[in-house]
N, C-alpha and C. Protein backbone atom coordinates (compact mmCIF):
# COMPACT_ATOMS: atom_id res chain seq x y z
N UNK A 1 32.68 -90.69 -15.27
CA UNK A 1 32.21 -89.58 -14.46
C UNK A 1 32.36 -88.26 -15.23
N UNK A 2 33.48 -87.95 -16.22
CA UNK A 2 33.65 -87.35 -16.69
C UNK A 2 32.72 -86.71 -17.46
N UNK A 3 32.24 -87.74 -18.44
CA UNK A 3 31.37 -87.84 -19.50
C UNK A 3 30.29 -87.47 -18.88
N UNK A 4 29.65 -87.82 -18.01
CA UNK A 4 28.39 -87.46 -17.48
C UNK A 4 28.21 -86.04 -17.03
N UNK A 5 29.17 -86.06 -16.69
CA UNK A 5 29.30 -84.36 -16.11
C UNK A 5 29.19 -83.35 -17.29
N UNK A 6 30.04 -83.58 -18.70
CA UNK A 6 30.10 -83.18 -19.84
C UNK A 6 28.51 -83.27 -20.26
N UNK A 7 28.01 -84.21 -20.22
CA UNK A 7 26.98 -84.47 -20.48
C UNK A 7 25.62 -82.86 -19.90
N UNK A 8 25.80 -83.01 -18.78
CA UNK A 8 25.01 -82.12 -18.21
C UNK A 8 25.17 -80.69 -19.00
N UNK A 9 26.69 -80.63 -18.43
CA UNK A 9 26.72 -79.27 -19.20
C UNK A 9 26.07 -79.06 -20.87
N UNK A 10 26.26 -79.99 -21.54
CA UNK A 10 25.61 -79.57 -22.64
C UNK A 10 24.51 -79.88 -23.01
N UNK A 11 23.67 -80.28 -21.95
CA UNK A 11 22.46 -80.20 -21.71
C UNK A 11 22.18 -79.02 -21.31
N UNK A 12 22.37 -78.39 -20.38
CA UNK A 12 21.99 -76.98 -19.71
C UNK A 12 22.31 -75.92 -20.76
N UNK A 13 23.30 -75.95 -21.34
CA UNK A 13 23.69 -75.15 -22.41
C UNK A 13 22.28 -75.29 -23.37
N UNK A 14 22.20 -76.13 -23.70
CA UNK A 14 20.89 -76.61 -25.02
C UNK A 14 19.90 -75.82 -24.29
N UNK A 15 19.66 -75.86 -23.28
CA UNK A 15 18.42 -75.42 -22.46
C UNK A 15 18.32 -74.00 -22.36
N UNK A 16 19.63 -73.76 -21.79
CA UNK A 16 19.87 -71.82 -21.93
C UNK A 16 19.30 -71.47 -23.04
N UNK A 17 20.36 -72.08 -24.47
CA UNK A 17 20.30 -70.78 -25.62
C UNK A 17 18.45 -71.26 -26.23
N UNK A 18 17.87 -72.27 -26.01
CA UNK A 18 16.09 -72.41 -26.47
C UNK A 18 15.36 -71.22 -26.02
N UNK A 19 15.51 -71.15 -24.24
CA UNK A 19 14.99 -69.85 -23.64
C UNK A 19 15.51 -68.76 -23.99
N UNK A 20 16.47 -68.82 -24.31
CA UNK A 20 16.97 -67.52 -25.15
C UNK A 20 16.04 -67.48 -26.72
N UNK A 21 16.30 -68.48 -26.92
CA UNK A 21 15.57 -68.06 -28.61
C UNK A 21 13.61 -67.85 -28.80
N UNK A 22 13.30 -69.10 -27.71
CA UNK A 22 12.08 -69.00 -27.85
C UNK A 22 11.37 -68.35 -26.85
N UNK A 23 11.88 -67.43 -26.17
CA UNK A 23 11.12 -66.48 -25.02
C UNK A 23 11.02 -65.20 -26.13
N UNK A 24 9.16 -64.95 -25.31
CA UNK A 24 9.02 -64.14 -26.45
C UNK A 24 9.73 -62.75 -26.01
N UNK A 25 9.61 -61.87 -26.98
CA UNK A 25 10.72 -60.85 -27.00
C UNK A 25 9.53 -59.76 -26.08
N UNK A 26 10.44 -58.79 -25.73
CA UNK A 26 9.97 -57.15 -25.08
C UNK A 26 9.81 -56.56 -25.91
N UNK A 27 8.46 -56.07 -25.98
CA UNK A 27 7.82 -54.99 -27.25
C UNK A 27 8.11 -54.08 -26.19
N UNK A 28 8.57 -52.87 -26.64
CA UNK A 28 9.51 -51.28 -26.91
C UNK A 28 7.84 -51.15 -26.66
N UNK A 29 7.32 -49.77 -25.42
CA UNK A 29 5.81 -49.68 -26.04
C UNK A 29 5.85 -47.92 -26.46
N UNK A 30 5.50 -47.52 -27.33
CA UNK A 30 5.56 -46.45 -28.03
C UNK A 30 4.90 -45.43 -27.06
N UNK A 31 4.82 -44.30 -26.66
CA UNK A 31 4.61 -43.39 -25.69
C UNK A 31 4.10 -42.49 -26.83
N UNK A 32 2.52 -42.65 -27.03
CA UNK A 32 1.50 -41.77 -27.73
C UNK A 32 0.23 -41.95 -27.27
N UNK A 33 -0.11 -40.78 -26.38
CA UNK A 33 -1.26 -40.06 -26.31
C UNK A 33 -2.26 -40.30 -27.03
N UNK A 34 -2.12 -40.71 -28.32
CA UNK A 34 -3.13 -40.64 -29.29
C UNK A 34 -4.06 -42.28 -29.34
N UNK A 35 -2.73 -43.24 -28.67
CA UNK A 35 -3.26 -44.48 -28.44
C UNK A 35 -4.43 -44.62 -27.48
N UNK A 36 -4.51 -43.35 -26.65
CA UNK A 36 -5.39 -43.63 -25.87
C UNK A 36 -6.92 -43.14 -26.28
N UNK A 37 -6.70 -42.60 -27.79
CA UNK A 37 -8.27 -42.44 -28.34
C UNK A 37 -9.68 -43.21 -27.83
N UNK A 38 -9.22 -44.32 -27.73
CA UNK A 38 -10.20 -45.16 -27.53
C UNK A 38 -10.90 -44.55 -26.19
N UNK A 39 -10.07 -43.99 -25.02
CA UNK A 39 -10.61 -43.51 -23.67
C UNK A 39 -11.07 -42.16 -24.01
N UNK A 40 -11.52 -41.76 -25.31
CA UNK A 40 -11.51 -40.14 -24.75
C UNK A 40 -13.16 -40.07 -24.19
N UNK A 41 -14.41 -40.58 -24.92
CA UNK A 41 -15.57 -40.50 -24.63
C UNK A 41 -15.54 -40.97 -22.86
N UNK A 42 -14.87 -41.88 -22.59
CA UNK A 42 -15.07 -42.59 -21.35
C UNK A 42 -14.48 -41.49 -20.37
N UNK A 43 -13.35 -40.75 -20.85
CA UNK A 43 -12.57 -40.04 -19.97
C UNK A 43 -13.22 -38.18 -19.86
N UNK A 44 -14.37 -38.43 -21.08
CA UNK A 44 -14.59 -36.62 -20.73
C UNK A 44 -16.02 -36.57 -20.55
N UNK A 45 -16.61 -37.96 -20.92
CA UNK A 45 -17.87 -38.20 -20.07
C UNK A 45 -18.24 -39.07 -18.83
N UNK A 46 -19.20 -39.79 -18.62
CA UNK A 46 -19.11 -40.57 -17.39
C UNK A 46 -19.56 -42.14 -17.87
N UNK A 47 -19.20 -42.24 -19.83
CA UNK A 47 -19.47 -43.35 -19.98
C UNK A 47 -18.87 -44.49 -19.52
N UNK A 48 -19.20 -45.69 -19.43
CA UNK A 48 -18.03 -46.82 -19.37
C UNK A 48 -16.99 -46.81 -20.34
N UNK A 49 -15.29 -47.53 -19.43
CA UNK A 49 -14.95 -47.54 -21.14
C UNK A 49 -15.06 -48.88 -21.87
N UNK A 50 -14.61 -48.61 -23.34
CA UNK A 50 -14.72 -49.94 -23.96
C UNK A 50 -13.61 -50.62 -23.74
N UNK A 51 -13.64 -52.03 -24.11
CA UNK A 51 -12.30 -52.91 -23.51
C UNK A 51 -11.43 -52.62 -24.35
N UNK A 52 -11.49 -51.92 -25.95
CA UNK A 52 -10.67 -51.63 -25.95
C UNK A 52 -9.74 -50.25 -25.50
N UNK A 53 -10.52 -49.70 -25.00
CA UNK A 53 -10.13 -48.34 -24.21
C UNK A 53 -9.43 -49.21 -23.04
N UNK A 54 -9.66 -50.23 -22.21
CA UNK A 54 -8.78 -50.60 -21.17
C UNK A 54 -7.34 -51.16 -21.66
N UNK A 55 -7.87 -51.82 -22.95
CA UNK A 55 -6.34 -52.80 -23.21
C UNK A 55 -5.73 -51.82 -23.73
N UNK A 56 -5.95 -50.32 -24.21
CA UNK A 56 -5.19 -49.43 -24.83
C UNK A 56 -4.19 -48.64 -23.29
N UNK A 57 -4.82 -48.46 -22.38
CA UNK A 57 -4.71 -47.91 -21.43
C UNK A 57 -3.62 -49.06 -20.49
N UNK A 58 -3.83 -49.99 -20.64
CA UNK A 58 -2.65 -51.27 -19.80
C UNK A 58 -1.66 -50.99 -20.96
N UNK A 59 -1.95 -51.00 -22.05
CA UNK A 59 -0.78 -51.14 -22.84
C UNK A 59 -0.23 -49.41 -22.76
N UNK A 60 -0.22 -48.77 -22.46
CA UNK A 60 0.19 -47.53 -22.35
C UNK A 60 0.79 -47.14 -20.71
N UNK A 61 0.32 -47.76 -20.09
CA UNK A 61 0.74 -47.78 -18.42
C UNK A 61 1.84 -47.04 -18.25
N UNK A 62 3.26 -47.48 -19.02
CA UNK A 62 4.45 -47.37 -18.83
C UNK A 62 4.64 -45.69 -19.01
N UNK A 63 3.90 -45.20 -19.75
CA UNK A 63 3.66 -44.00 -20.42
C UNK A 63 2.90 -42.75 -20.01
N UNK A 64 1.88 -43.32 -19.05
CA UNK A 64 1.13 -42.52 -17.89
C UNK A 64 2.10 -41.44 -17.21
N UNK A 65 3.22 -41.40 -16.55
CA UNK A 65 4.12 -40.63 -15.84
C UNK A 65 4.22 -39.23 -16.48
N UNK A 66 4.92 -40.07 -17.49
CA UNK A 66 5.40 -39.01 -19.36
C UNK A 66 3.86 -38.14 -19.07
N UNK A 67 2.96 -38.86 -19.36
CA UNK A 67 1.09 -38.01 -19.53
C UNK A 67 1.33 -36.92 -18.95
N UNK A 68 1.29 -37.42 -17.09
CA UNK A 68 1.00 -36.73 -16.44
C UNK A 68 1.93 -35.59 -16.00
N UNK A 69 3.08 -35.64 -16.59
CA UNK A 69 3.93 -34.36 -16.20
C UNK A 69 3.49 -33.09 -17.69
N UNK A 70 2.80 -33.76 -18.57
CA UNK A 70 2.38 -33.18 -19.66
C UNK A 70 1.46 -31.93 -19.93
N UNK A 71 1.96 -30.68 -19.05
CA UNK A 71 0.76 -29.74 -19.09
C UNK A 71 -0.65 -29.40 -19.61
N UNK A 72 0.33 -30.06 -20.85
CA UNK A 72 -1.31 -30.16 -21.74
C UNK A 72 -2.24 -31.21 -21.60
N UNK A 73 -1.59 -33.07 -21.33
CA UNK A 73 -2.16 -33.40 -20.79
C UNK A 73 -2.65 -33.76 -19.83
N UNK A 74 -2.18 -33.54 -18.62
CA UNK A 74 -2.17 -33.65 -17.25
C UNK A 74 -3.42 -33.75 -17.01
N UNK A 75 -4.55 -32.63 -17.72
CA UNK A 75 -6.42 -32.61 -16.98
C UNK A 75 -6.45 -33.70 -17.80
N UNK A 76 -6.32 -34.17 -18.29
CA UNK A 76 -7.43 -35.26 -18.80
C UNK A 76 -6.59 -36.67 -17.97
N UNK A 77 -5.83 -36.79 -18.38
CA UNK A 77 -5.07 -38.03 -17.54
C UNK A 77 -5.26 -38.11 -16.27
N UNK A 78 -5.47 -37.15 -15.20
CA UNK A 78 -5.54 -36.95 -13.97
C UNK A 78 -6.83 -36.27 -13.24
N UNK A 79 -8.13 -36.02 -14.69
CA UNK A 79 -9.04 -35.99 -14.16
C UNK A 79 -9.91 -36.86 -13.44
N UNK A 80 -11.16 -36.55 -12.35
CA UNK A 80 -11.89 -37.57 -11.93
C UNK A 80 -12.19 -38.93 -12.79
N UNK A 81 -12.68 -38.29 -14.18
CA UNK A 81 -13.41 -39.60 -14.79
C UNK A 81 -12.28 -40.08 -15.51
N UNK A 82 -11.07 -39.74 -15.65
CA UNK A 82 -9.81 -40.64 -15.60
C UNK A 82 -9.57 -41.65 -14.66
N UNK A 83 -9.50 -41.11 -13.55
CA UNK A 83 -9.54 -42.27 -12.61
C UNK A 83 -10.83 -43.14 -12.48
N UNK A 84 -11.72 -42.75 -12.42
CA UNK A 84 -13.26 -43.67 -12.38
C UNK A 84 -12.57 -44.66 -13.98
N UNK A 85 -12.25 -44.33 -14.95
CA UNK A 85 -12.02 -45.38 -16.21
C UNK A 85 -10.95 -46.50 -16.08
N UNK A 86 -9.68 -45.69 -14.87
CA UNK A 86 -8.65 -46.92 -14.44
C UNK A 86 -9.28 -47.72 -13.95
N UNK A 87 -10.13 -47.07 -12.82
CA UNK A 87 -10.19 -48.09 -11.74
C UNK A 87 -11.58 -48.84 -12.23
N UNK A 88 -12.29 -48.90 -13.12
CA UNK A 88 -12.76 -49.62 -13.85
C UNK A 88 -11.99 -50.36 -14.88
N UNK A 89 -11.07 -50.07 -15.46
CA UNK A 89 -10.34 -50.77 -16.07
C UNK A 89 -9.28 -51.84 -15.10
N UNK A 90 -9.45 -51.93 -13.61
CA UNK A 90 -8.38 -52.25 -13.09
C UNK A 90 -7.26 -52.26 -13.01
N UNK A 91 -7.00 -50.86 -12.95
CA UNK A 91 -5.41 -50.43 -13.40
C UNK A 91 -5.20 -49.61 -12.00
N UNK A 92 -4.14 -49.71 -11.37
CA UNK A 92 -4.31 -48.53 -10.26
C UNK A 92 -2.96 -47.38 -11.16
N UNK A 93 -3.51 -46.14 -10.97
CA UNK A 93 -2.82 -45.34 -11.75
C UNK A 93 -1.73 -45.05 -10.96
N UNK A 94 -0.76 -44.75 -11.45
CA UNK A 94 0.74 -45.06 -11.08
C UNK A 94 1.20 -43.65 -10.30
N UNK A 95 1.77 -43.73 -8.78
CA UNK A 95 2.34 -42.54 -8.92
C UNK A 95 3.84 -42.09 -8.74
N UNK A 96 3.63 -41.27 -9.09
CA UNK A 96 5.24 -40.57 -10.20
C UNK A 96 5.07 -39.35 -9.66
């Protein structure tokens, strides 16, 4: 009974430290404005944006708040055709 019990445990153990090793890691996401180049045509005209203007914009999400307290950038982040590019991008813009 012993053994079996021993058993488990170092089974579960084996199991812990794998998910530990092979879960992929948290990318840190860098908080630059400049990543969002890809949105500027979409965001100061009434074009569509490009996908990569959306995947730049999901990948920046975390970073939107930071934007928008940003005097300087606040109009563009929080203009109309900012929002018309989230909500085409399916992002609901975050509020903070």
């Amino acid at each position: 009974m012993v053994m079996i019990k021993a058993t488990w445990v170092s089974i579960f153990a084996i199991a812990a430290v794998l998910l530990v090793i092979l879960a992929p890691a948290a990318e840190a996401v860098t908080c630059s404005p400049m990543q969002l180049s890809p949105c500027a045509q979409a965001i100061t005209s009434s074009s569509p944006p490009s996908a990569l203007c959306c995947a730049k914009l999901k990948e920046q999400k975390p970073c939107l708040c930071g934007y928008m307290r940003n005097p300087s950038l606040r109009r563009f982040v929080s203009s109309p055709n900012a929002r018309k590019v989230s909500n085409r991008c399916k992002l609901p813009i975050p509020r903070c």
